[in-house]
N, C-alpha and C. Protein backbone atom coordinates (compact mmCIF):
# COMPACT_ATOMS: atom_id res chain seq x y z
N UNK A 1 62.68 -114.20 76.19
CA UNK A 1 63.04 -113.07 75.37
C UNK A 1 61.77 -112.25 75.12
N UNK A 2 62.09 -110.88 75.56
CA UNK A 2 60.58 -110.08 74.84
C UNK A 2 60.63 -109.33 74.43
N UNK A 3 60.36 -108.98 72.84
CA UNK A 3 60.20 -108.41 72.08
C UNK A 3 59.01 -107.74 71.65
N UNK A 4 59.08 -106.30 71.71
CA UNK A 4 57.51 -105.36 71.29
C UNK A 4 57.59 -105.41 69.79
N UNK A 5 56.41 -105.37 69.45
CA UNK A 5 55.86 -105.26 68.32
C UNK A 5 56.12 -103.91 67.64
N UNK A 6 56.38 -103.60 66.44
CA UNK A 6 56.57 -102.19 66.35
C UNK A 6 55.21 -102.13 65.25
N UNK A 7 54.71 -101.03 66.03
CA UNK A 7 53.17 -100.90 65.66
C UNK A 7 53.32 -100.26 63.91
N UNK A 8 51.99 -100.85 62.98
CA UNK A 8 51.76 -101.49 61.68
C UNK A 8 51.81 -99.37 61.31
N UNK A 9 52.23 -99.32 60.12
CA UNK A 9 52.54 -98.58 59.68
C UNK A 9 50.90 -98.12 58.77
N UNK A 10 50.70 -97.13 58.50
CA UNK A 10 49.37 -96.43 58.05
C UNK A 10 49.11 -97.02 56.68
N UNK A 11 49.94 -97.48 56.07
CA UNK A 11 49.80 -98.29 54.35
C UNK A 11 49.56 -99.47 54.85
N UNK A 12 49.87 -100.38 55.62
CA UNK A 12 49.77 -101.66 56.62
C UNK A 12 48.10 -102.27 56.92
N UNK A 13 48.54 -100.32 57.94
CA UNK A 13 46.95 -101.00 58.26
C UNK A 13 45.81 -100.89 57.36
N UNK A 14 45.66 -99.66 56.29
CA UNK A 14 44.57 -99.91 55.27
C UNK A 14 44.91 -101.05 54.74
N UNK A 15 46.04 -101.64 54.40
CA UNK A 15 45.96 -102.78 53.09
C UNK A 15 45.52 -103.72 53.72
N UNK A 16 45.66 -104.59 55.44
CA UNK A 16 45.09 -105.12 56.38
C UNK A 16 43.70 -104.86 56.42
N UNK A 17 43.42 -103.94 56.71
CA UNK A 17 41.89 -103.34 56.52
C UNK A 17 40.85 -103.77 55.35
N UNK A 18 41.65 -103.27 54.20
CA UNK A 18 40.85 -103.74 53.00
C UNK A 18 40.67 -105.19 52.93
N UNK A 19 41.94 -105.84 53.17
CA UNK A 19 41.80 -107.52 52.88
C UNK A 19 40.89 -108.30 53.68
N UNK A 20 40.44 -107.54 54.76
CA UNK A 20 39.31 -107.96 55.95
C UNK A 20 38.01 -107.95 55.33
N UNK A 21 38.16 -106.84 54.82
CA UNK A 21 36.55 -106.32 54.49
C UNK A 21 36.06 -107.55 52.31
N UNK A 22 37.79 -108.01 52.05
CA UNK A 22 37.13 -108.39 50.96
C UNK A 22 37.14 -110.17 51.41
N UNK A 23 38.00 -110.26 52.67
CA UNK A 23 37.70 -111.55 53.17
C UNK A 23 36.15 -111.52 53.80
N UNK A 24 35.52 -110.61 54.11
CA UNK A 24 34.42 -110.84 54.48
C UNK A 24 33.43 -111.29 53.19
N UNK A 25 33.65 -110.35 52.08
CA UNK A 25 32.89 -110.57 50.97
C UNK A 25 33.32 -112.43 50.73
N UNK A 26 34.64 -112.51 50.69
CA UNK A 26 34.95 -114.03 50.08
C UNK A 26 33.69 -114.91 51.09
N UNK A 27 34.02 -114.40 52.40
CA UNK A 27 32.95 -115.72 53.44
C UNK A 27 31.59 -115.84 52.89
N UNK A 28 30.67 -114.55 53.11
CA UNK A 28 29.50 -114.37 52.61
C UNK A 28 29.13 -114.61 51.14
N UNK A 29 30.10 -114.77 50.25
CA UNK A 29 29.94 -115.34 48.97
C UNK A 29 29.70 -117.16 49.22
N UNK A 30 30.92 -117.20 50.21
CA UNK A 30 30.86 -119.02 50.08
C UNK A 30 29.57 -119.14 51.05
N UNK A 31 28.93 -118.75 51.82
CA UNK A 31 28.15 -118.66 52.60
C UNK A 31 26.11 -118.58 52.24
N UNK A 32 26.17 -117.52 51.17
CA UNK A 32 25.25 -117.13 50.40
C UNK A 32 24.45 -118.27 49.97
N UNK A 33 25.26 -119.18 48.78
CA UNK A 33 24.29 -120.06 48.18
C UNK A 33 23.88 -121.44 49.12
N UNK A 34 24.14 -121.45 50.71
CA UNK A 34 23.11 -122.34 51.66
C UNK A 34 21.71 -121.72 51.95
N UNK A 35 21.82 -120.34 51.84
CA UNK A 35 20.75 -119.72 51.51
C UNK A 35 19.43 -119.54 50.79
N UNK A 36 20.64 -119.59 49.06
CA UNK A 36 20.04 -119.64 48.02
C UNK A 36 19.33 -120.59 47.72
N UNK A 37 20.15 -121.78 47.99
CA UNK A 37 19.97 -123.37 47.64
C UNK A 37 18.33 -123.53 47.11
N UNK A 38 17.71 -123.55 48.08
CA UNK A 38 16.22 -123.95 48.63
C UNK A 38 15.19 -123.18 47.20
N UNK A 39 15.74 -121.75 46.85
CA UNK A 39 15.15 -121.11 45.80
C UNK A 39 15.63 -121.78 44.51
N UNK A 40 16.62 -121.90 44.67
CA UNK A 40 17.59 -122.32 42.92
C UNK A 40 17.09 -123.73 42.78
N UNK A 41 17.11 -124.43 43.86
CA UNK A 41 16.51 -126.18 43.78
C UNK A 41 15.31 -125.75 43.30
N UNK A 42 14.15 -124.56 43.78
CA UNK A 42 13.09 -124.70 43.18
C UNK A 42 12.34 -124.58 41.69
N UNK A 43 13.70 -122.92 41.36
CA UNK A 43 13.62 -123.01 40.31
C UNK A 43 14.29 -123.51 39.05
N UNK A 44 14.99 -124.24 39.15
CA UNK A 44 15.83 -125.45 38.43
C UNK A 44 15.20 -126.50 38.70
N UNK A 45 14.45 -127.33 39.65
CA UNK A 45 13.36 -128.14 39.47
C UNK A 45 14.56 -129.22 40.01
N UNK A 46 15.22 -129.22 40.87
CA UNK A 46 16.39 -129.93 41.67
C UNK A 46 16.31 -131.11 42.68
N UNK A 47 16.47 -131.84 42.72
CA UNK A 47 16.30 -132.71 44.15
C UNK A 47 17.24 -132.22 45.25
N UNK A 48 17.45 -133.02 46.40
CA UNK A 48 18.23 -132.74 46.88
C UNK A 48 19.63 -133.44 47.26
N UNK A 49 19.61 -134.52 45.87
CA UNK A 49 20.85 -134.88 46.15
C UNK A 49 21.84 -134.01 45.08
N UNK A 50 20.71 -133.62 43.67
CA UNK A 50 21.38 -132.30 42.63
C UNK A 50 21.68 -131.26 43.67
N UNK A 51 21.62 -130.83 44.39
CA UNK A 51 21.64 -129.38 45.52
C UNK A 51 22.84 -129.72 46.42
N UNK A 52 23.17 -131.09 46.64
CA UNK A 52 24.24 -131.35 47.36
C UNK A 52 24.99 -131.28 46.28
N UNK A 53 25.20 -131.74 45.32
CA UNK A 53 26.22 -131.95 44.44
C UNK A 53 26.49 -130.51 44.11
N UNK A 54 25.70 -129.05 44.11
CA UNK A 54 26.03 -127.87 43.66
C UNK A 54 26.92 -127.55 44.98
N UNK A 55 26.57 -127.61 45.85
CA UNK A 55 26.92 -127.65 47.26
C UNK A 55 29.19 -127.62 47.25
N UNK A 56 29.00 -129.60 46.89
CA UNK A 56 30.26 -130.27 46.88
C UNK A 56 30.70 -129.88 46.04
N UNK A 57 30.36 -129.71 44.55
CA UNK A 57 31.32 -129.03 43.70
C UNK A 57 32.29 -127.73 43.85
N UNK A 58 31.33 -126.61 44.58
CA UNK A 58 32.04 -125.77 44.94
C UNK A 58 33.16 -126.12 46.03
N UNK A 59 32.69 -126.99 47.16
CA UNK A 59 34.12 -127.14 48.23
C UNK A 59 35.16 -128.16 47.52
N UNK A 60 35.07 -129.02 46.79
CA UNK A 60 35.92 -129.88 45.99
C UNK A 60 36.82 -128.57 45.64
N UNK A 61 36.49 -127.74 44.39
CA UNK A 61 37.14 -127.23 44.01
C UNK A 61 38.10 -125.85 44.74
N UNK A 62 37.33 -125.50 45.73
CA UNK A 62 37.46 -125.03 46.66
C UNK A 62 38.50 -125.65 47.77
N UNK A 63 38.61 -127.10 48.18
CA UNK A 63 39.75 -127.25 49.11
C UNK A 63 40.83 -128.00 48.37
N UNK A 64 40.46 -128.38 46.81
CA UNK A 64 41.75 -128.76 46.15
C UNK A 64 42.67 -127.35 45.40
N UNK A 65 42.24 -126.45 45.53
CA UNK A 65 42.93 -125.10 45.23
C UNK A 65 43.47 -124.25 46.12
N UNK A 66 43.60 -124.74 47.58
CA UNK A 66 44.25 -124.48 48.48
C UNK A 66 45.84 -124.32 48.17
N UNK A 67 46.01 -125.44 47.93
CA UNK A 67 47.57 -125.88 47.92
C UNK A 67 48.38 -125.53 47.03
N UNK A 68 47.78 -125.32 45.96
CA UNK A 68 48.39 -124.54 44.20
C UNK A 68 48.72 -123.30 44.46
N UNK A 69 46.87 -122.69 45.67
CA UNK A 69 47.01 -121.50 45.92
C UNK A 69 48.30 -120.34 46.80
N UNK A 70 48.43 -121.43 47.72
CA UNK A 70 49.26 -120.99 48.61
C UNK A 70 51.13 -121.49 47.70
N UNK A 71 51.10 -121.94 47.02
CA UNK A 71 52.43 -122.30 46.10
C UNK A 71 52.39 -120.68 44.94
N UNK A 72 51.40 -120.91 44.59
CA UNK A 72 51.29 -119.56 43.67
C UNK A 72 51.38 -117.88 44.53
N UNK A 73 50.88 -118.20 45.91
CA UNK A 73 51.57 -116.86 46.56
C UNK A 73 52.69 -117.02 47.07
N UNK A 74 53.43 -117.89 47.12
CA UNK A 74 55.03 -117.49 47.91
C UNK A 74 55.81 -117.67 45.99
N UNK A 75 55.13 -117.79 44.66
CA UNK A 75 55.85 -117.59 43.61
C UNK A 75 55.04 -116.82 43.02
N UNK A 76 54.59 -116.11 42.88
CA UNK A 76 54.31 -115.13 42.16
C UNK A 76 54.04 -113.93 42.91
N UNK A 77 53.62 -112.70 42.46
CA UNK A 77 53.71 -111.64 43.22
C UNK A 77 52.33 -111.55 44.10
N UNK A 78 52.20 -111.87 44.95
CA UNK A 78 50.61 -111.80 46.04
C UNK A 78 49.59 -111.11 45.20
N UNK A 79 50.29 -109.82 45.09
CA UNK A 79 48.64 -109.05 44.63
C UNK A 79 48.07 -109.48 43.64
N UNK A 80 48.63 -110.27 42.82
CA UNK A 80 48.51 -110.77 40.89
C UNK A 80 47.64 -111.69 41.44
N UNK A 81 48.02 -112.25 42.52
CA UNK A 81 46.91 -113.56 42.80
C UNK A 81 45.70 -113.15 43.59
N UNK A 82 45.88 -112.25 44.31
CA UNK A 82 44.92 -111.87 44.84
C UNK A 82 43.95 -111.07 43.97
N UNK A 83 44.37 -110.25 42.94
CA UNK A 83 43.85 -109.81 42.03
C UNK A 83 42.67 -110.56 41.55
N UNK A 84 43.11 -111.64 40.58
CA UNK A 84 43.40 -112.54 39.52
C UNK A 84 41.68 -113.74 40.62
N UNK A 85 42.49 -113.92 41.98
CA UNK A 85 41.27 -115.12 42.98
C UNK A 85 40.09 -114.10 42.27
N UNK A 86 39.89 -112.79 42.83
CA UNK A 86 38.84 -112.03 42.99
C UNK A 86 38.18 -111.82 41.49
N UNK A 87 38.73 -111.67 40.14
CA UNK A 87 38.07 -111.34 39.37
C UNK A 87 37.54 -112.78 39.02
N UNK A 88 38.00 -113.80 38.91
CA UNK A 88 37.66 -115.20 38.67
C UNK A 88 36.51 -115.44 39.65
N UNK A 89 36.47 -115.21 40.97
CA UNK A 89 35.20 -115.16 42.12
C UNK A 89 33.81 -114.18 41.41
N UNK A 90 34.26 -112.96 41.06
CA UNK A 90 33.45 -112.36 40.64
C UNK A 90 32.66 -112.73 39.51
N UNK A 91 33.53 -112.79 38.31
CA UNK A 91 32.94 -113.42 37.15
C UNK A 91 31.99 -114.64 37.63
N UNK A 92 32.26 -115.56 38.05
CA UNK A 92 31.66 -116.63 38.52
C UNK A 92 30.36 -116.39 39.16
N UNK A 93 30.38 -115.31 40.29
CA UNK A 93 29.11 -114.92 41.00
C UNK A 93 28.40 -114.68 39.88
N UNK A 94 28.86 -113.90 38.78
CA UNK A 94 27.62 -113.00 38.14
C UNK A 94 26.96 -114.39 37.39
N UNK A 95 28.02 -115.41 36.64
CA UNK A 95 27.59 -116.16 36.45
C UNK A 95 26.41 -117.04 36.79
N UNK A 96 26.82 -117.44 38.31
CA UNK A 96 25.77 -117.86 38.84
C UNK A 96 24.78 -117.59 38.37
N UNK A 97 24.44 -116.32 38.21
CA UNK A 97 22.42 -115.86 37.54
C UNK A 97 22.68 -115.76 36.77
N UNK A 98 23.53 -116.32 35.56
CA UNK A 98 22.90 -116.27 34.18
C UNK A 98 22.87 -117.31 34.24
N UNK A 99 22.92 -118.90 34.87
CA UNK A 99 22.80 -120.11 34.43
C UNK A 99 21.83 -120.43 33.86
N UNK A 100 22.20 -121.30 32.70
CA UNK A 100 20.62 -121.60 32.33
C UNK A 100 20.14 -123.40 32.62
N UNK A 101 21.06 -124.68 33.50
CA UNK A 101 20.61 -125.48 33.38
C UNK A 101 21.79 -126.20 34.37
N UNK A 102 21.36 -127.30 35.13
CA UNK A 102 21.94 -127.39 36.05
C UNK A 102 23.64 -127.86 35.94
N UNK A 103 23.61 -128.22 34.42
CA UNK A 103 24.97 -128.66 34.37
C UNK A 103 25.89 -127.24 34.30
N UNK A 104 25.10 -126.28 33.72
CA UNK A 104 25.94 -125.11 33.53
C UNK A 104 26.08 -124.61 35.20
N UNK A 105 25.09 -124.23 36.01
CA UNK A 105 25.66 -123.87 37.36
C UNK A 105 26.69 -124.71 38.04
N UNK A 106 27.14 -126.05 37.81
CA UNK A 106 27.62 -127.33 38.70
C UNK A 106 29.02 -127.00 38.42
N UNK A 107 29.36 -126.46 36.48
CA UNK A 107 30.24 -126.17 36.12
C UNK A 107 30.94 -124.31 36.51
N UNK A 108 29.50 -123.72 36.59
CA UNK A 108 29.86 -122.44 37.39
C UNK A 108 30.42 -122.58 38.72
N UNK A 109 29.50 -123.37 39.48
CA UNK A 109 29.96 -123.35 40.85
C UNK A 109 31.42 -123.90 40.80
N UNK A 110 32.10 -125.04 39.94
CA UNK A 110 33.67 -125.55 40.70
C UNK A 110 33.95 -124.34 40.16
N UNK A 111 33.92 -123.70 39.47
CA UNK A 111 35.06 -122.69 38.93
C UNK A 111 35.12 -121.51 39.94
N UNK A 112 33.91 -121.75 40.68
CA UNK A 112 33.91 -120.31 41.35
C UNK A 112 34.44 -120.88 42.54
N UNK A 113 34.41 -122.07 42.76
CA UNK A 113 35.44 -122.36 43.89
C UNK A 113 37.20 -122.05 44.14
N UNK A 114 37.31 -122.43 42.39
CA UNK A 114 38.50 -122.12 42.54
C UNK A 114 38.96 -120.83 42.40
N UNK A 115 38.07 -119.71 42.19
CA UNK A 115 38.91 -118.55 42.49
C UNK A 115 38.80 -118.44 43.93
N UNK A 116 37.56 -118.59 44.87
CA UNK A 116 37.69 -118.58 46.07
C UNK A 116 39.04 -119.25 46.96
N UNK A 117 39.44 -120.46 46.64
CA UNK A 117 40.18 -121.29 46.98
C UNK A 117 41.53 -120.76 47.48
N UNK A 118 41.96 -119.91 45.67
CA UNK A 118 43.20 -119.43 45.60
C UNK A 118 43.80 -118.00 46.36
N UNK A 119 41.90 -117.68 46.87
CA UNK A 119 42.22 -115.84 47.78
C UNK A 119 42.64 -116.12 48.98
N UNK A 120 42.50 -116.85 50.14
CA UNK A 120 42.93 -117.16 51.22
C UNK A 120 44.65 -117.09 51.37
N UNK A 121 45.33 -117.97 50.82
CA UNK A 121 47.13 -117.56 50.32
C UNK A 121 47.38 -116.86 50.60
N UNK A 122 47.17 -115.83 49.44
CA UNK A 122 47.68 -114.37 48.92
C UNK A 122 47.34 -113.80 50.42
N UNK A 123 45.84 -113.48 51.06
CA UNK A 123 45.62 -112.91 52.18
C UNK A 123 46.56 -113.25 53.13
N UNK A 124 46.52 -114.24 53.28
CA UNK A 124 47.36 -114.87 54.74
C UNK A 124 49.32 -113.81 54.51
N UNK A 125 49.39 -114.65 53.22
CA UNK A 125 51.09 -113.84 52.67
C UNK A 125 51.26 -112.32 52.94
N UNK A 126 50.16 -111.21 52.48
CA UNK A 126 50.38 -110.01 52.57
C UNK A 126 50.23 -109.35 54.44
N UNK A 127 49.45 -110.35 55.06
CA UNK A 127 49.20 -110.23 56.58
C UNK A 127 50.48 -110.78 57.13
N UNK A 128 51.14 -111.66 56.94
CA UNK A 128 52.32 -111.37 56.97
C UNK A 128 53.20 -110.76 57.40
N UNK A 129 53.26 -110.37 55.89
CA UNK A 129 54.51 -109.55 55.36
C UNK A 129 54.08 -107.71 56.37
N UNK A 130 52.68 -107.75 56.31
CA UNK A 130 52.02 -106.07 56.70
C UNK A 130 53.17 -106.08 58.09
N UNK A 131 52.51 -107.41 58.86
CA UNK A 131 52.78 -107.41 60.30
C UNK A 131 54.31 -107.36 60.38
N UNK A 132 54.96 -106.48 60.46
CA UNK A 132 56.40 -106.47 60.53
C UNK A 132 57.05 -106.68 61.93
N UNK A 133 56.85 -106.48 62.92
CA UNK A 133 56.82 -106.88 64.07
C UNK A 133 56.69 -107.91 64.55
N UNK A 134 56.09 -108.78 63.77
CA UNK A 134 55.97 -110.56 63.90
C UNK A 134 57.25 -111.14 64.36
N UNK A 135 57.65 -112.16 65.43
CA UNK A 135 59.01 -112.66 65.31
C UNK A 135 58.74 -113.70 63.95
N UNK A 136 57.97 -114.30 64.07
CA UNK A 136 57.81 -115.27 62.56
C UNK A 136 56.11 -114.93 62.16
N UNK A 137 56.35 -115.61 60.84
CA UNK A 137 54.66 -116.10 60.17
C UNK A 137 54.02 -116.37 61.31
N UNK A 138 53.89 -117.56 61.95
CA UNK A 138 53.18 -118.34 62.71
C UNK A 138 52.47 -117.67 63.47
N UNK A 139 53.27 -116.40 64.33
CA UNK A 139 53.31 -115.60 65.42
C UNK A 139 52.37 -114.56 65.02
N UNK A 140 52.06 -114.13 63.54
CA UNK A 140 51.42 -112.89 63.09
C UNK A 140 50.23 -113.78 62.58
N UNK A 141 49.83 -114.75 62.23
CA UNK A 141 48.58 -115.57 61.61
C UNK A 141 48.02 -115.53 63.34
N UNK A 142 48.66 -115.89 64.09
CA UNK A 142 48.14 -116.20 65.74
C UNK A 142 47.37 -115.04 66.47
N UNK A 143 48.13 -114.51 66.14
CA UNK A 143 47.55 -112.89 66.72
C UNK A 143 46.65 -112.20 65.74
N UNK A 144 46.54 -112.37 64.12
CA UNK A 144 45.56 -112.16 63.77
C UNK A 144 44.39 -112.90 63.96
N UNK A 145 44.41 -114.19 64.16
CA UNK A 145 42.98 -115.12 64.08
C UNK A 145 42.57 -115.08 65.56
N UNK A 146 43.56 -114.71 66.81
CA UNK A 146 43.30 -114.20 67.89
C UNK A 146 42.40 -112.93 68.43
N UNK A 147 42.27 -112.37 67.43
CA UNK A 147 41.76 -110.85 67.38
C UNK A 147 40.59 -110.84 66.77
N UNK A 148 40.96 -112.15 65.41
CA UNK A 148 39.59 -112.22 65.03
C UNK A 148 38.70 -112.74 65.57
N UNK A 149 38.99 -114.21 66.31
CA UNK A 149 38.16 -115.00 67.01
C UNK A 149 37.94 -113.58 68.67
N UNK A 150 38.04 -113.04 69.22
CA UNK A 150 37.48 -112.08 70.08
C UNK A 150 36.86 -111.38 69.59
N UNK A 151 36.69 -110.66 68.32
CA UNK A 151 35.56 -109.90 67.63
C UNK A 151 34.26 -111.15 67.47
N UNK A 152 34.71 -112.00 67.21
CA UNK A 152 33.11 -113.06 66.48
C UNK A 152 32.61 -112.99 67.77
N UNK A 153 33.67 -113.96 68.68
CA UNK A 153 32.95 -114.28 69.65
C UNK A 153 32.21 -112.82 70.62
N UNK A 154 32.86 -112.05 70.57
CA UNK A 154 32.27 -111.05 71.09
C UNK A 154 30.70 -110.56 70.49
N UNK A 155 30.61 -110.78 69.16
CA UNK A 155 29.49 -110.29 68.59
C UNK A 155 28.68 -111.81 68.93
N UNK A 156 29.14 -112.66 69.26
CA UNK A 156 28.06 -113.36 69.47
C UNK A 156 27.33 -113.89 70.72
N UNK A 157 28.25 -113.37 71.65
CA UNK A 157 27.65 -113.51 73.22
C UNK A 157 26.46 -112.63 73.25
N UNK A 158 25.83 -113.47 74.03
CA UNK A 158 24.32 -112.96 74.37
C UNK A 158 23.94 -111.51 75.18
């Protein structure tokens, strides 16, 4: 059976668009403090098994908020959550630099996991729903992570 896609409508593709560009921010946020690490261990006076534990706290909280997350976007309205991931991510970042002691960042970092945790869902749900042409979900997640994985890999061939 073959079925064409009926190409994404101009509200589609910005709202697609935008969710790219704040999934990029979500990566480079979770991404950032392997960076940071090495400075914040120095100036917090850290070992490096305290630096792993800032590390794990964030993905703990981070891959146990997966599953709530993705329950909370097929029941509640996507954008509320997507909203809602991002200001909880944000608050948290700023947090990050006001910490004043390692228990307070350990407790910053799970929290900031879990708004991260809960943005992935909502994204995946509204990509979706954008892709109207999809015969199913499965079929529109495929062809997006298809498109994406040819952009990376493209930027990363030599």
């Amino acid at each position: 059976m073959n079925r064409t896609a009926s190409p994404l409508s101009r509200t589609a593709k910005v709202t697609v668009a935008l969710l790219f560009v704040i999934w990029l921010v979500d990566y480079f946020d979770r991404l950032i403090m392997t960076f940071a690490l090495p400075y914040i261990g120095k100036e917090f006076h850290l070992d490096h098994t305290q630096e792993g534990l800032l590390i794990s706290a964030f993905f703990i909280a981070y891959a146990f908020s997966q599953l709530p997350g993705g329950v909370l976007a097929d029941k509640v309205v996507t954008r509320k959550i997507i909203a809602i991931a991002m200001i909880v991510w944000s608050v948290f970042t700023g947090f990050t630099g006001l910490a004043w002691s390692f228990g307070a960042l350990l407790v910053i970092r799970f929290f900031f996991g879990i708004g991260e945790g809960v943005f992935p869902q909502g994204l995946f749900k509204v990509e979706v729903t954008a892709w109207r042409g999809a015969d199913t979900p499965g079929r529109c997640i495929s062809r997006a992570g298809t498109a994406g994985a040819g952009i990376v890999c493209g930027c990363l061939r030599p």
